[in-house]
PDB file of N, CA and C in Angstrom:
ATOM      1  N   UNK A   1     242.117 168.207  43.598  1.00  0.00           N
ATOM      2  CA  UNK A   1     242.596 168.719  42.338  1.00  0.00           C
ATOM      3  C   UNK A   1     241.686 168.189  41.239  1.00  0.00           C
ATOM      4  N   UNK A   2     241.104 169.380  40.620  1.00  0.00           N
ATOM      5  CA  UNK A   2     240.289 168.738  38.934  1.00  0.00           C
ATOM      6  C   UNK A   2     241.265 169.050  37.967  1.00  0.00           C
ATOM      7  N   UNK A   3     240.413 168.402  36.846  1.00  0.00           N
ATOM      8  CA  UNK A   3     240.928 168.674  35.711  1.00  0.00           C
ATOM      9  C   UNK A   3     240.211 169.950  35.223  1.00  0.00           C
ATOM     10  N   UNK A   4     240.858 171.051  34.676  1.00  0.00           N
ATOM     11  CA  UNK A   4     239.744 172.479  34.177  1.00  0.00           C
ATOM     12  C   UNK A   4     240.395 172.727  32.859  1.00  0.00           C
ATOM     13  N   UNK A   5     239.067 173.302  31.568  1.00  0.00           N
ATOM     14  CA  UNK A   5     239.174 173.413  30.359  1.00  0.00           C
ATOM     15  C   UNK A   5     240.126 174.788  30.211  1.00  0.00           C
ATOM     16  N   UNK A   6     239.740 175.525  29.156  1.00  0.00           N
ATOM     17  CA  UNK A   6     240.543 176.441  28.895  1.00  0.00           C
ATOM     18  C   UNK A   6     239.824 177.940  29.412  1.00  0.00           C
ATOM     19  N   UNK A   7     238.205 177.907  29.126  1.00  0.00           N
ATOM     20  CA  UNK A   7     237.377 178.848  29.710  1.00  0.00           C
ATOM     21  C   UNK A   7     237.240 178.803  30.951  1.00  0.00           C
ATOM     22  N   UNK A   8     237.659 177.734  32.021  1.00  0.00           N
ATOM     23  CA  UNK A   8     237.565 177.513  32.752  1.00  0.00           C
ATOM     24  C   UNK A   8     238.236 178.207  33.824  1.00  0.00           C
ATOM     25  N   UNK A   9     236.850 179.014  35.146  1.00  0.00           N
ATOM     26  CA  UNK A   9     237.726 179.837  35.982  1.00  0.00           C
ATOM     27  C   UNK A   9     237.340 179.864  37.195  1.00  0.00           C
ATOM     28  N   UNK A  10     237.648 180.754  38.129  1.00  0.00           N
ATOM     29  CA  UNK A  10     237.572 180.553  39.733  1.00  0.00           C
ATOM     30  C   UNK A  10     235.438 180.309  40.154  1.00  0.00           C
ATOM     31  N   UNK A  11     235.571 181.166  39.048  1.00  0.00           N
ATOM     32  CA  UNK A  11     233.861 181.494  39.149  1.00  0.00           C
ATOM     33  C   UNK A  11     232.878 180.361  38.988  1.00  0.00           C
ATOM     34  N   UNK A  12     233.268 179.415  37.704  1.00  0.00           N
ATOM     35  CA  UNK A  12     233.192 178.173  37.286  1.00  0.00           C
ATOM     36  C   UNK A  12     233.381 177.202  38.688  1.00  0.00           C
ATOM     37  N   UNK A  13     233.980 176.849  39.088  1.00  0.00           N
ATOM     38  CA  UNK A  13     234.291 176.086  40.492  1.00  0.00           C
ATOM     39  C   UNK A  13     233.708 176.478  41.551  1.00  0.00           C
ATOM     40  N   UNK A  14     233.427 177.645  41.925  1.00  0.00           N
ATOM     41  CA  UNK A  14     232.556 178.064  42.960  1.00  0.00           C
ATOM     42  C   UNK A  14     231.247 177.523  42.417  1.00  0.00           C
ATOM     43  N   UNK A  15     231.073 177.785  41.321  1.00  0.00           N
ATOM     44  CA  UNK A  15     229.403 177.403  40.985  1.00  0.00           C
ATOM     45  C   UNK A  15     229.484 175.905  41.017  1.00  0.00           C
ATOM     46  N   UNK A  16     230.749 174.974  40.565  1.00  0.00           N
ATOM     47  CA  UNK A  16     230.316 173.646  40.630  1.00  0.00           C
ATOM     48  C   UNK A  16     230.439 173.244  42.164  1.00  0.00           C
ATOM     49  N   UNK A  17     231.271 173.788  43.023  1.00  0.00           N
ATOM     50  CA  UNK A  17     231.035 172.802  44.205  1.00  0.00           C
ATOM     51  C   UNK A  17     230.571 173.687  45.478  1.00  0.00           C
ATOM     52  N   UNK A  18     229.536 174.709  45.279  1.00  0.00           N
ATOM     53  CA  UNK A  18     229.580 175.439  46.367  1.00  0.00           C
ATOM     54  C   UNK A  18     228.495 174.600  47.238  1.00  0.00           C
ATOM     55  N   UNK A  19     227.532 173.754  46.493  1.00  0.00           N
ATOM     56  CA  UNK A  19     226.290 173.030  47.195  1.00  0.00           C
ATOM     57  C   UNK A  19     227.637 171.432  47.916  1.00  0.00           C
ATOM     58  N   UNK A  20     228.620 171.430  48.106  1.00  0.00           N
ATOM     59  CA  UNK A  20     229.253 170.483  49.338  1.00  0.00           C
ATOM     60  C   UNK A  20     229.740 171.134  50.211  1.00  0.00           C
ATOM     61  N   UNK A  21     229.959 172.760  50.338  1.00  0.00           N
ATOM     62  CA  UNK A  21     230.031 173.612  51.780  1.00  0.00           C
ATOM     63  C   UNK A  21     230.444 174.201  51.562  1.00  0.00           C
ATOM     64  N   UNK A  22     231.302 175.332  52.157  1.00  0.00           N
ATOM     65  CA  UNK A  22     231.537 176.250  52.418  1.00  0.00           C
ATOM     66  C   UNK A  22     233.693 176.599  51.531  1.00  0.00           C
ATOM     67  N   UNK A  23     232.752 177.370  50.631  1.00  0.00           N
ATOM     68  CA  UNK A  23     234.516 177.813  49.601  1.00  0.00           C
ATOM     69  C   UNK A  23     235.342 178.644  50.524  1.00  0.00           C
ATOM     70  N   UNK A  24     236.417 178.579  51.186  1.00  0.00           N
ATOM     71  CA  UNK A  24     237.756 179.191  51.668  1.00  0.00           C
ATOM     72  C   UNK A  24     237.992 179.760  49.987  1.00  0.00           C
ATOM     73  N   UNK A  25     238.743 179.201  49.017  1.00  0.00           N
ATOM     74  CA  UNK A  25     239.748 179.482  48.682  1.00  0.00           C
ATOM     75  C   UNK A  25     239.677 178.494  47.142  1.00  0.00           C
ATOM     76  N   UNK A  26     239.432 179.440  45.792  1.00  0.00           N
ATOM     77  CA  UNK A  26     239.940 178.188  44.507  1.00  0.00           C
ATOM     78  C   UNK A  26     241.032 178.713  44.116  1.00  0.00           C
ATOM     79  N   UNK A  27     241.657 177.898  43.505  1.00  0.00           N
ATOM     80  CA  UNK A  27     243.070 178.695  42.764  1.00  0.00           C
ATOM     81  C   UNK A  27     243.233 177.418  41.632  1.00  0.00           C
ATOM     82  N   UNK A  28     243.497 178.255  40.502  1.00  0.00           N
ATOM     83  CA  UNK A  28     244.147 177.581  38.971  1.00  0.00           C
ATOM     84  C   UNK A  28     244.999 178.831  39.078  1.00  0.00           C
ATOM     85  N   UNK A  29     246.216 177.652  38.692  1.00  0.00           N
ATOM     86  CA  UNK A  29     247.539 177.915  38.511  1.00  0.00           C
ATOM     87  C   UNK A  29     247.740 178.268  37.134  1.00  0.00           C
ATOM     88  N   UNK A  30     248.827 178.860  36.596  1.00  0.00           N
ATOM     89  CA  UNK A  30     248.772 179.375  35.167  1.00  0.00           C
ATOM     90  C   UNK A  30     249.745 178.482  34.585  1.00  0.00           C
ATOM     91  N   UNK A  31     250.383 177.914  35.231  1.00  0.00           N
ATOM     92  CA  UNK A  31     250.919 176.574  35.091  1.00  0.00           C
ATOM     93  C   UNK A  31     250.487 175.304  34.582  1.00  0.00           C
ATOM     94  N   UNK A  32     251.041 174.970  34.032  1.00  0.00           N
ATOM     95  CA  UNK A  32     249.941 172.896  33.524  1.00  0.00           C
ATOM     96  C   UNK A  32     250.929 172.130  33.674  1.00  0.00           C
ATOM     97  N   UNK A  33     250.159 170.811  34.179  1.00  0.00           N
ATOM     98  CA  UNK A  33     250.805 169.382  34.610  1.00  0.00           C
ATOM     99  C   UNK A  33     251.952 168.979  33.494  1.00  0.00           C
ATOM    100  N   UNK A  34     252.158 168.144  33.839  1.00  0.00           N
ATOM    101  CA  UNK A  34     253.203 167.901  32.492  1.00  0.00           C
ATOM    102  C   UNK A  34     252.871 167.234  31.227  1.00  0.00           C
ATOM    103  N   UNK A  35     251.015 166.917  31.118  1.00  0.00           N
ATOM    104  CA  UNK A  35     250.335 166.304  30.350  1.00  0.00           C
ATOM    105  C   UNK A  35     250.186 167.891  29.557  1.00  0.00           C
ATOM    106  N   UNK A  36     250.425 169.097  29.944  1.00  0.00           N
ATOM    107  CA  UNK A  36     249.896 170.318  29.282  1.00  0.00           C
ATOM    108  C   UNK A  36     248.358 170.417  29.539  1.00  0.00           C
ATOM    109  N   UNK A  37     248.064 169.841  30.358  1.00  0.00           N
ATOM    110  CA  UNK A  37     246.775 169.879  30.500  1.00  0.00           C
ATOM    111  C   UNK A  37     246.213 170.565  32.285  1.00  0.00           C
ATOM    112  N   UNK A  38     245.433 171.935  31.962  1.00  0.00           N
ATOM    113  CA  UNK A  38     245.107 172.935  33.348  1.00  0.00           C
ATOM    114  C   UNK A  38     244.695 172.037  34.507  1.00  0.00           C
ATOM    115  N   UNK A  39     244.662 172.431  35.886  1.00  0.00           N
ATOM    116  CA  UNK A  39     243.744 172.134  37.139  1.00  0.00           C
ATOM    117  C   UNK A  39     243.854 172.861  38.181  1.00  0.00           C
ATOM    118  N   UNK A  40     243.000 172.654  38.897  1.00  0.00           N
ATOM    119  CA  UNK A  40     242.851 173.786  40.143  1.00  0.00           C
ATOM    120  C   UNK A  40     242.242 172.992  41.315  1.00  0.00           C
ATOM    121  N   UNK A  41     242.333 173.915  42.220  1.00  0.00           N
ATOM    122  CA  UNK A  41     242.396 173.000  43.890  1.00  0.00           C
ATOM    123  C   UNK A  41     241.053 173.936  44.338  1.00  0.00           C
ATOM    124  N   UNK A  42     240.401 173.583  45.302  1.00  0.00           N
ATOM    125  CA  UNK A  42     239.013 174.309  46.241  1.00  0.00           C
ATOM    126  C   UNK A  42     239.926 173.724  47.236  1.00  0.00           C
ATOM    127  N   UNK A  43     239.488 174.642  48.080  1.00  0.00           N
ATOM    128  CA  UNK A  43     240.165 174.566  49.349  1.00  0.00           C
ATOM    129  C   UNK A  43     238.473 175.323  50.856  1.00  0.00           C
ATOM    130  N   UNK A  44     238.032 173.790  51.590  1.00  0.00           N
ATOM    131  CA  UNK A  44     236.887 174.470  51.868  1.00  0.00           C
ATOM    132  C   UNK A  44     237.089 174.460  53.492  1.00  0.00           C
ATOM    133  N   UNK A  45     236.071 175.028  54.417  1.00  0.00           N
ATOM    134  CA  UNK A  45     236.079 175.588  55.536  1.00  0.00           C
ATOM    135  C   UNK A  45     235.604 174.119  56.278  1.00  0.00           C
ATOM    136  N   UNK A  46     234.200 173.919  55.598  1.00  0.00           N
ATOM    137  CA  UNK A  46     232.898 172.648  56.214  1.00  0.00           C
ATOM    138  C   UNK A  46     232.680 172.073  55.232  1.00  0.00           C
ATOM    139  N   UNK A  47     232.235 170.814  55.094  1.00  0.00           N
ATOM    140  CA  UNK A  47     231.975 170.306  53.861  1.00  0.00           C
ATOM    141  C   UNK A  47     230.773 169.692  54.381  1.00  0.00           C
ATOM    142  N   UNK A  48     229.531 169.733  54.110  1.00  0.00           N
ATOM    143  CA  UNK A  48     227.829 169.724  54.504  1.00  0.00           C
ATOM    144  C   UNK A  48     227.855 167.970  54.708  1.00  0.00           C
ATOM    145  N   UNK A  49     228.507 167.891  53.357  1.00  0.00           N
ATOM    146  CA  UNK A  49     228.284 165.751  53.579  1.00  0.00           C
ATOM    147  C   UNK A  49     229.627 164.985  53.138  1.00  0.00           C
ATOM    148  N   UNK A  50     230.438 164.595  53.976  1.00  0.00           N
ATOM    149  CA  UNK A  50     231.656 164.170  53.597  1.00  0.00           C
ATOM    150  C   UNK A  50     231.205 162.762  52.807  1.00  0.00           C
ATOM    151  N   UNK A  51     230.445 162.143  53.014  1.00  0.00           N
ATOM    152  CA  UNK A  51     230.355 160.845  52.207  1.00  0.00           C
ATOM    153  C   UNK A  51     230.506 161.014  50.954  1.00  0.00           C
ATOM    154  N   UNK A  52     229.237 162.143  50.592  1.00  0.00           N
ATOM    155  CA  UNK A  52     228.535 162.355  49.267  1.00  0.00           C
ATOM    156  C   UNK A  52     229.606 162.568  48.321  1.00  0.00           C
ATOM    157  N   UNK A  53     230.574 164.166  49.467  1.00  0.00           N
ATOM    158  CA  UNK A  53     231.930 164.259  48.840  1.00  0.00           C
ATOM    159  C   UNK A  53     232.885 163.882  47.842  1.00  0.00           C
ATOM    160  N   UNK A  54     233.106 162.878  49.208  1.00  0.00           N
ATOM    161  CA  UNK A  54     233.986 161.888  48.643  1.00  0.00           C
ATOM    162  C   UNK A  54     233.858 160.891  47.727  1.00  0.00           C
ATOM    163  N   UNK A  55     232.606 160.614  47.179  1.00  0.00           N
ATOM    164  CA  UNK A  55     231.721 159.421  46.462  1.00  0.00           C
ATOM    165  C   UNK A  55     231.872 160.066  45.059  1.00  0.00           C
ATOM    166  N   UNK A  56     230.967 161.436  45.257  1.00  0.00           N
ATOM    167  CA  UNK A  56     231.113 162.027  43.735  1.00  0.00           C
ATOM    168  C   UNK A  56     232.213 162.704  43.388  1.00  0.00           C
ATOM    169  N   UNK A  57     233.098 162.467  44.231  1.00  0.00           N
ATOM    170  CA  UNK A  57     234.639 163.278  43.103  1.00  0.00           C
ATOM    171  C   UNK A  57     235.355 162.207  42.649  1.00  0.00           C
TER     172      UNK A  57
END
């Protein structure tokens, strides 16, 4: 789960994490946390380098 701005959309997220593998699935909800503030989930198939992954999120 990120945090996403207001311009912020499915297209946006594919472009930020498509170089850690392979996109299944983004979804932002039209819904917000209870801070009022947006986020959205990637949901992926392979992920090329789980370390790197997990390091830079």
């Amino acid at each position: 789960m990120i945090k996403v701005g207001r311009s912020f959309d499915a297209k946006a997220m594919l472009n930020i994490f498509h170089h850690y593998g392979n996109i299944v699935e983004v979804v932002i909800p039209a819904k917000r946390d209870k801070g009022g503030r947006r986020f959205g989930f990637a949901r992926f198939d392979q992920v090329k380098d789980v370390r790197r992954f997990g390091v830079e999120l």
